[in-house]
Protein backbone atom coordinates (compact mmCIF):
# COMPACT_ATOMS: atom_id res chain seq x y z
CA UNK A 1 126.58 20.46 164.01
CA UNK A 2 130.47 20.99 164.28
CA UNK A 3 133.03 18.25 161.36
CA UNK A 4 135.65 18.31 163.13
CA UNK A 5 139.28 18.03 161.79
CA UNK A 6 138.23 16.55 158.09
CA UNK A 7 139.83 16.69 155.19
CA UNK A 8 137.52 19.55 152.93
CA UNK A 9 137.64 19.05 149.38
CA UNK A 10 135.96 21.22 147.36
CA UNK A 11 136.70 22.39 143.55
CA UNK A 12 140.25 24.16 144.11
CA UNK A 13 140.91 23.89 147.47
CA UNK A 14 142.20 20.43 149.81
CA UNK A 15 142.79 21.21 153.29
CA UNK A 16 142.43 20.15 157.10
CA UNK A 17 139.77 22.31 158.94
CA UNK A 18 136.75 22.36 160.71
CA UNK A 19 133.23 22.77 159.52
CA UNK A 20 130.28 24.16 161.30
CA UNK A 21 126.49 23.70 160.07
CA UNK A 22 123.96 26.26 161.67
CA UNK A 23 120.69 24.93 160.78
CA UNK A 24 120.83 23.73 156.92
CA UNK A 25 123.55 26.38 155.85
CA UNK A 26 127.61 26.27 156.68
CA UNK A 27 127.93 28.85 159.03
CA UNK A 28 131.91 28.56 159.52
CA UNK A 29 134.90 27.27 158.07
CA UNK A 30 138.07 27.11 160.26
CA UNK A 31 140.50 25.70 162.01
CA UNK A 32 139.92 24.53 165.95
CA UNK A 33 136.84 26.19 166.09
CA UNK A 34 135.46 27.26 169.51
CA UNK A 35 131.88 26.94 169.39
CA UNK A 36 129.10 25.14 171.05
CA UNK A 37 127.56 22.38 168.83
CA UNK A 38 124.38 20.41 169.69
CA UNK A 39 126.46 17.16 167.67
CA UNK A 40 130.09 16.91 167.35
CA UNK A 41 131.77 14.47 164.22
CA UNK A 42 134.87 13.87 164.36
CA UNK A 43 135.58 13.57 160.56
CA UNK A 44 139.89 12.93 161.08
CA UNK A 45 141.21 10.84 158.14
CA UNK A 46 138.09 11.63 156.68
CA UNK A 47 136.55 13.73 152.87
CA UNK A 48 134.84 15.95 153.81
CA UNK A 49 132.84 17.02 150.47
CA UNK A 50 130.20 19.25 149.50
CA UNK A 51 126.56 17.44 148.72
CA UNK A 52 126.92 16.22 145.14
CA UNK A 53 124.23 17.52 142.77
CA UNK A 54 122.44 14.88 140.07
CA UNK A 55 121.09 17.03 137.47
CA UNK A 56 119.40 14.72 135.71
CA UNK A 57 117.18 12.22 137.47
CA UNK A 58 113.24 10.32 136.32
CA UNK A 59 111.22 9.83 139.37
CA UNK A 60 108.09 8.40 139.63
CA UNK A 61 108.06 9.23 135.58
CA UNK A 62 105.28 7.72 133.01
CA UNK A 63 107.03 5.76 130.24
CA UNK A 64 105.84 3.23 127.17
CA UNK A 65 103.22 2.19 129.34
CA UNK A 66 104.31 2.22 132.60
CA UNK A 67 105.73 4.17 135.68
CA UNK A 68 109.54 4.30 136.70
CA UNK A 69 109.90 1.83 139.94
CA UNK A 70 111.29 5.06 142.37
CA UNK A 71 109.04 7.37 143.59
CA UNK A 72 110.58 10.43 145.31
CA UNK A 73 110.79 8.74 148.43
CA UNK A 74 112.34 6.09 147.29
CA UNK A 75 115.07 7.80 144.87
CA UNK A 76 115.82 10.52 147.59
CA UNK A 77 116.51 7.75 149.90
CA UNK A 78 119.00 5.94 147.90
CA UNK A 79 120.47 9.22 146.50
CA UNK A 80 121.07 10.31 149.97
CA UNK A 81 123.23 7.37 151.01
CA UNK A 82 125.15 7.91 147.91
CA UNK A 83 126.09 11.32 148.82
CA UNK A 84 123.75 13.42 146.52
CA UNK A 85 121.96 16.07 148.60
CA UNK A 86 120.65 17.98 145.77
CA UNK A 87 118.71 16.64 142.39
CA UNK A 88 116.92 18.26 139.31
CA UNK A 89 113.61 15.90 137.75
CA UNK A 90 111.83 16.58 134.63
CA UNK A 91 108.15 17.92 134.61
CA UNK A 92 107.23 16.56 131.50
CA UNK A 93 104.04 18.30 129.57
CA UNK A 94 101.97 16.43 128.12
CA UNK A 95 100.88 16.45 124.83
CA UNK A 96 97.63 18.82 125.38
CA UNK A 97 98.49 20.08 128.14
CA UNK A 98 99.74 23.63 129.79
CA UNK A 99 103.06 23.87 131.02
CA UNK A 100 101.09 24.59 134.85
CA UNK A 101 99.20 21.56 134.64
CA UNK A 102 102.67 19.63 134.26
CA UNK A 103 104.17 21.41 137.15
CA UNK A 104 100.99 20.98 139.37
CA UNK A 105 100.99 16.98 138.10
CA UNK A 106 104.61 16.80 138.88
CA UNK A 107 104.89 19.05 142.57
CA UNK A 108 101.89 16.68 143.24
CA UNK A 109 104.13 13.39 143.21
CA UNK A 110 106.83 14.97 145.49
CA UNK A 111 104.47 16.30 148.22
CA UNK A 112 104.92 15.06 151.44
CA UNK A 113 107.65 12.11 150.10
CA UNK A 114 110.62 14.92 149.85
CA UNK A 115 113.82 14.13 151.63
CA UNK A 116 116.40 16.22 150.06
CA UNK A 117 116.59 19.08 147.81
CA UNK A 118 114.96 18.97 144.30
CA UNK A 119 114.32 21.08 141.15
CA UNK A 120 112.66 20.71 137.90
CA UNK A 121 113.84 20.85 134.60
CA UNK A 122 110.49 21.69 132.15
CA UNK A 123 110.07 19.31 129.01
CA UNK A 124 108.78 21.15 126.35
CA UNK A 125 107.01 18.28 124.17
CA UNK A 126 103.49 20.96 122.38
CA UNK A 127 104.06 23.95 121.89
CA UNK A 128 100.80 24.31 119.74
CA UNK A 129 97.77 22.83 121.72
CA UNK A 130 99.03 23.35 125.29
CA UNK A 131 102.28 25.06 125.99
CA UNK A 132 102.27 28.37 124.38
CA UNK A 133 105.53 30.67 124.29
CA UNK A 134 104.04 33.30 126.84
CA UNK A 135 103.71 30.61 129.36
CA UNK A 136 107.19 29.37 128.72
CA UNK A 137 108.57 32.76 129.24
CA UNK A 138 107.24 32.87 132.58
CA UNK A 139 108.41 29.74 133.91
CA UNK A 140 111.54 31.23 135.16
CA UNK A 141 109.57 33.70 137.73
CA UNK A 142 108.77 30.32 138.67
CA UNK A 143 111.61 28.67 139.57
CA UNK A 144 112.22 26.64 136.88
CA UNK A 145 115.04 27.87 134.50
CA UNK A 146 115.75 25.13 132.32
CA UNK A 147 113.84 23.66 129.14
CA UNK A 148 114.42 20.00 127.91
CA UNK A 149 113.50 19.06 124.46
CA UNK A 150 113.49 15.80 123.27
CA UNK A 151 115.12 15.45 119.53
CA UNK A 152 114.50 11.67 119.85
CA UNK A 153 111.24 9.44 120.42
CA UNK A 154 109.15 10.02 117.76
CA UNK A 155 105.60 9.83 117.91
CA UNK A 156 105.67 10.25 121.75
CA UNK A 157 108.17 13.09 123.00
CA UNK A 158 110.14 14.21 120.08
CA UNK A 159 109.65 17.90 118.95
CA UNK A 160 110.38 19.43 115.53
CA UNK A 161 113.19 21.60 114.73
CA UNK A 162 110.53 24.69 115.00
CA UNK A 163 109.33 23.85 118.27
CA UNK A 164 113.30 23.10 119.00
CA UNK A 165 114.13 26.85 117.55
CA UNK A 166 111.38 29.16 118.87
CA UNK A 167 112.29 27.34 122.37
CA UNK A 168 115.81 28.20 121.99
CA UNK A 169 114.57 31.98 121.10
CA UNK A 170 112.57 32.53 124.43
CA UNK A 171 115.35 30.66 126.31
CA UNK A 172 117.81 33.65 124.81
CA UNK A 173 115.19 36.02 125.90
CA UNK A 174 114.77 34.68 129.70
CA UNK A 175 118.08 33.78 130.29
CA UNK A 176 116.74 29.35 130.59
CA UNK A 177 119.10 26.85 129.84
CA UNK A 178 117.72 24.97 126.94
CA UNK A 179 118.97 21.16 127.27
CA UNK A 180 118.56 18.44 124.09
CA UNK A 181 118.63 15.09 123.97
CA UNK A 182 120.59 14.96 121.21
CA UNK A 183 119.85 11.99 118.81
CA UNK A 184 118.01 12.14 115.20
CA UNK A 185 114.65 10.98 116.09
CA UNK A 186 113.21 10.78 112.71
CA UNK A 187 116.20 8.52 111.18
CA UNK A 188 116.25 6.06 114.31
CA UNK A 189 112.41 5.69 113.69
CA UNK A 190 113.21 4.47 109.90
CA UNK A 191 115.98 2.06 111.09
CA UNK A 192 113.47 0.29 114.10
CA UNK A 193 110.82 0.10 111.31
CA UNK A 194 113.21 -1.80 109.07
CA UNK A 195 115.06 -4.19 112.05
CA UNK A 196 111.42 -5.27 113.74
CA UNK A 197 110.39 -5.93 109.84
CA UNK A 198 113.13 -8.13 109.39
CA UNK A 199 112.42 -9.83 112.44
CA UNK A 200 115.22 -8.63 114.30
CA UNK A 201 113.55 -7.94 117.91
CA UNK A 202 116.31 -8.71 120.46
CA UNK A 203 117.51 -5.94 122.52
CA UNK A 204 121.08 -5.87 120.96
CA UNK A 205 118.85 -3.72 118.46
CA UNK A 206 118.11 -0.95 120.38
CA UNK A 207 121.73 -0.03 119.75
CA UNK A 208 122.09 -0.61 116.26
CA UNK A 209 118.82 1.34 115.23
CA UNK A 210 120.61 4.04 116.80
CA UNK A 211 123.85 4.52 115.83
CA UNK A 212 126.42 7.01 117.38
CA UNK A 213 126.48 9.12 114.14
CA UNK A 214 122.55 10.32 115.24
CA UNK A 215 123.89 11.49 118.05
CA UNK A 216 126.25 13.27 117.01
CA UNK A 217 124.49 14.85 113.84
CA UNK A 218 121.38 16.22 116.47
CA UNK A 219 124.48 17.42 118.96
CA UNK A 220 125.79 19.88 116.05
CA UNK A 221 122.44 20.72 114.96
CA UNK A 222 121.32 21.49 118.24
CA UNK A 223 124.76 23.50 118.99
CA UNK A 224 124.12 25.46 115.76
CA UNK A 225 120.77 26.45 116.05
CA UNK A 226 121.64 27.75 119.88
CA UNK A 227 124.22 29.97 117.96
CA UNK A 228 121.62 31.51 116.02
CA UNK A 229 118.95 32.07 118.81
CA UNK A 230 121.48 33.14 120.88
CA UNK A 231 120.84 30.97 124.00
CA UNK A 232 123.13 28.55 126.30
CA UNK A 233 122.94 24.80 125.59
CA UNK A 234 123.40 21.82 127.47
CA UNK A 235 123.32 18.45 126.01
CA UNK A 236 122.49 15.76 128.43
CA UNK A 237 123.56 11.86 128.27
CA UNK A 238 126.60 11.94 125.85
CA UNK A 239 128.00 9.01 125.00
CA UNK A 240 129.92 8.98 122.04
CA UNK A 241 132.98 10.39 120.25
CA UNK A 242 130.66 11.79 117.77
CA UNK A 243 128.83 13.83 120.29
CA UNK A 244 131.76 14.34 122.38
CA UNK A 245 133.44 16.48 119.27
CA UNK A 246 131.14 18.83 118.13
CA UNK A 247 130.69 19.91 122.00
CA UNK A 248 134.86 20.08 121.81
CA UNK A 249 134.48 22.07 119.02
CA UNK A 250 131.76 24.66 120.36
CA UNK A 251 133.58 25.08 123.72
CA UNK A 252 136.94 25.82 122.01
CA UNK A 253 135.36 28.89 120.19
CA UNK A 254 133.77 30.00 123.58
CA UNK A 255 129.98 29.11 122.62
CA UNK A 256 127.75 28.84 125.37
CA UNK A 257 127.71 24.69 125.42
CA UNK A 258 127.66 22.62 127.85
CA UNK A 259 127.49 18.49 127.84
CA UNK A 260 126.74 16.13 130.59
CA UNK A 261 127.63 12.21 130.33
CA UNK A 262 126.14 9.53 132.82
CA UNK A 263 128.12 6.75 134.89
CA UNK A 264 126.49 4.47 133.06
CA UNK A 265 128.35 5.45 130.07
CA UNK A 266 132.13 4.94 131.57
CA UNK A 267 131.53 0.72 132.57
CA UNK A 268 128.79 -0.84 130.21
CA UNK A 269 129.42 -0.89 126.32
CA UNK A 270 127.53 -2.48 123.70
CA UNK A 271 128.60 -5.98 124.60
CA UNK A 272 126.15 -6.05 127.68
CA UNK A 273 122.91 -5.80 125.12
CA UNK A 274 124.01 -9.03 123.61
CA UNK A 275 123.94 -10.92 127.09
CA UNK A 276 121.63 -14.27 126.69
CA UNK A 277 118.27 -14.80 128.03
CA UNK A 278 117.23 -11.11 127.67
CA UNK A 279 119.36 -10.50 130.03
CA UNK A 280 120.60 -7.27 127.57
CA UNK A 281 117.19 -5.75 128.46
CA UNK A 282 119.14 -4.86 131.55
CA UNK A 283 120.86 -2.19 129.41
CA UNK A 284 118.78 -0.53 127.55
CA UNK A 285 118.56 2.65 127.90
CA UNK A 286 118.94 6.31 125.28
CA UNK A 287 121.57 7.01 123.75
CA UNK A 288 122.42 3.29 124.34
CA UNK A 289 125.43 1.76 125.51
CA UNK A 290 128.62 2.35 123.09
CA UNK A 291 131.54 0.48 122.08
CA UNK A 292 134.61 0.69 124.63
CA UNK A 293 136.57 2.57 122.97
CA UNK A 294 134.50 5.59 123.84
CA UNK A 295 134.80 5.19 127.40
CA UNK A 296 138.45 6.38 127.43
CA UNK A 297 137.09 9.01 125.29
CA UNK A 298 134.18 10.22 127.88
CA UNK A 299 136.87 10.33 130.82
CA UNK A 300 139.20 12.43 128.73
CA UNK A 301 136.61 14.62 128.05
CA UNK A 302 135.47 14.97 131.92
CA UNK A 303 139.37 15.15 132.97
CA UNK A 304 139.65 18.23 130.20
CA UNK A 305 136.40 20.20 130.92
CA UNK A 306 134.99 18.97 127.26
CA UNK A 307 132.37 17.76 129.15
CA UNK A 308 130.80 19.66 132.56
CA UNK A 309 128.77 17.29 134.47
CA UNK A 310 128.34 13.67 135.51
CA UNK A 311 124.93 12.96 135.94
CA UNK A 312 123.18 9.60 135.78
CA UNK A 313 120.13 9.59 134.46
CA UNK A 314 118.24 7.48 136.87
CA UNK A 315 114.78 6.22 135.35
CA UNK A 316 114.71 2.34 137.34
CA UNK A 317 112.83 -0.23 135.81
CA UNK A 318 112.05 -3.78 137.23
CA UNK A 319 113.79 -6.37 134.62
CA UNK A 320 110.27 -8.78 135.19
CA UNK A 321 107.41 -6.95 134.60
CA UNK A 322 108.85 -3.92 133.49
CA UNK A 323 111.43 -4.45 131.18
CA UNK A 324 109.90 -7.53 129.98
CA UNK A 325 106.92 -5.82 128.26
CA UNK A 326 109.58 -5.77 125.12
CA UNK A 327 109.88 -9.84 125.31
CA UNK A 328 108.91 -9.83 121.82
CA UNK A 329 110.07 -6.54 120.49
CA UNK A 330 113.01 -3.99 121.75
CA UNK A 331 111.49 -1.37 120.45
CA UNK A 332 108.87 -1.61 123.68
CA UNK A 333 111.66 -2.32 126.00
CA UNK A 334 111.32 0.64 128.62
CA UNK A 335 114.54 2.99 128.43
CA UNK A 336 116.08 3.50 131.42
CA UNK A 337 118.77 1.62 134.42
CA UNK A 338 119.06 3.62 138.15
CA UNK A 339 121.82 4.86 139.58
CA UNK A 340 121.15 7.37 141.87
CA UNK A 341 123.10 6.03 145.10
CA UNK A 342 126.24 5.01 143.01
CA UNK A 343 127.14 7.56 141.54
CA UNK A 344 130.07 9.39 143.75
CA UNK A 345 130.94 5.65 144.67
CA UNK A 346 131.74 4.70 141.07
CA UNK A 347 133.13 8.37 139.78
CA UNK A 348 135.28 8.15 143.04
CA UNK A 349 136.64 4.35 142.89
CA UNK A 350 137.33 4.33 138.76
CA UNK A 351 138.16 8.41 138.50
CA UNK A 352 139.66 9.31 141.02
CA UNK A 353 141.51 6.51 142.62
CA UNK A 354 142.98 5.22 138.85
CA UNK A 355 144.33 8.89 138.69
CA UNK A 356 141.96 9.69 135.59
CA UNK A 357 140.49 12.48 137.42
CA UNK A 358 141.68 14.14 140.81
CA UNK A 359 139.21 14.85 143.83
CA UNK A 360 138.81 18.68 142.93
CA UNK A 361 137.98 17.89 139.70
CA UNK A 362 134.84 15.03 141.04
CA UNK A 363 133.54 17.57 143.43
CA UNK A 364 133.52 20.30 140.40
């Protein structure tokens, strides 16, 4: 396949030129290239990008009782018209179970349904009755090089501080990427205990049992117990000025930290929960949506390099059926919203084209 004549934007460069595409790699870069091509585009007046990578997707994922709508078919499909080529899951272990019955459960769901490129990311939840350190240790041999841990959801994915720590310690010895969702698990399961006593079970409630300052007290203890295992960190779905700073903080002294926000997190604030007719079930996802103000915040913070990636967390619920099963009580409102195909539309329209980011800086 020769591009002919686009505009190529990649992370420092913005120039006319032709592309050519021998099989799935780029084989040349050039201008007016002679070759023979089996399919010609003419891509004049057109970007011409490099496939955008979502690190942080749910497919076909088990949650409170049911099963995200998008298989991999499905996802890959509508993450392929929105210009993402490349995407990275979660395998999530059971409680129970090995760390290769996980992988085997989770390379069984994308068999035969994959369209585009995919990784996993490993989610650590036992590391006493099925997971064992060993195992985790050789995961990277495997192909997967990166270990999510769950601070949050207590009683179904959270892990303890030691399970957090001795993670972090076998990351710094294999050279993984440990990644946190950063919220105080244990707190937000006092404050839903307290609203759903009080009778307070709309999904506006989701939000205020979890309050920004959890997220950003687990972002600076997981920050600070990377320091002292010595491995690289990357927090995924920030939303908040309190998460946002300690991550400022780390980067600014050189630590190996990395944070990732979500589209999600740039258009819908707190507001949305409060729409009528549980319509706010809509919007409920972890950490949930925040007030306004911090969406300024989260674009500074992309603009500056505070923040690395924009990712968006896709884990697609139907509202009827799905997100209904918390009618009665938000606490059993399945987390998640898609947007897989949007993504580059969205980060392109409201970053780039207001002039809060520039096009290098989206393709980075």
């Amino acid at each position: 396949t020769l591009i002919k004549s686009g505009r190529i934007i990649t992370a420092a460069d913005d120039y006319v030129s032709d592309v050519y595409v021998d099989g799935e790699r780029i084989a040349m870069i050039g201008e007016s290239l002679d070759v023979d091509a089996d399919r010609v585009i003419d891509a004049t007046g057109r970007y011409v990008l490099p496939g955008c990578v979502d690190p942080h997707t749910h497919l076909d994922m088990p949650f409170g009782g049911t099963v995200t709508i998008d298989d991999v078919t499905s996802g890959q499909t509508a993450a392929a018209f929105g210009g993402t080529t490349c995407h990275v899951d979660f395998c999530i272990q059971a409680p129970g179970t090995s760390f290769a019955e996980a992988l085997d459960t989770w390379h069984g769901k994308r068999e035969g349904k994959q369209l585009i490129d995919m990784g996993f990311h490993i989610a650590v939840t036992d590391l006493r009755e099925g997971g064992s350190l060993e195992e985790l240790a050789r995961l990277p041999e495997q192909g997967i090089t990166s270990y999510k841990l769950f601070m949050a959801y207590k009683g179904a994915l959270m892990v303890d501080d030691e399970t957090l720590f001795r993670t972090m310690e076998v990351a710094a010895e294999t050279g993984a990427l440990v990644m946190v969702h950063a919220e105080n698990g244990d707190a937000i399961d006092v404050l839903v205990k307290q609203a759903l006593a009080a009778g307070n079970t709309a999904p506006h409630f989701h939000a205020l049992t979890r309050p920004p300052e959890l997220e950003g007290e687990a972002t600076n203890r997981a920050i600070q117990l990377a320091r002292i295992a010595g491995c690289p960190l990357y927090v995924v779905h920030v939303s908040c000025k309190e998460a946002v700073d300690p991550i400022a903080r780390a980067r600014e002294q050189g630590w190996d930290v990395w944070g990732e926000t979500c589209t999600q997190y740039f258009f819908v604030d707190y507001t949305y929960l409060e729409r009528p007719d549980f319509e706010g079930a809509k919007y409920v996802y972890t950490p949930p949506p925040r007030d306004r103000e911090n969406q300024e915040i989260l674009w500074h913070a992309v603009r500056s390099d505070i923040l690395s990636a924009i990712s968006t967390d896709h884990c697609a619920f139907l509202w009827d059926g799905q997100k209904s099963l918390g009618k009665d009580d938000f606490s059993m409102i399945p987390n998640g919203g898609p947007g897989l195909e949007n993504r580059l539309h969205m980060i392109h329209e409201f970053g780039v084209r207001t002039g809060r980011i520039t096009l290098n800086r989206m393709v980075e």
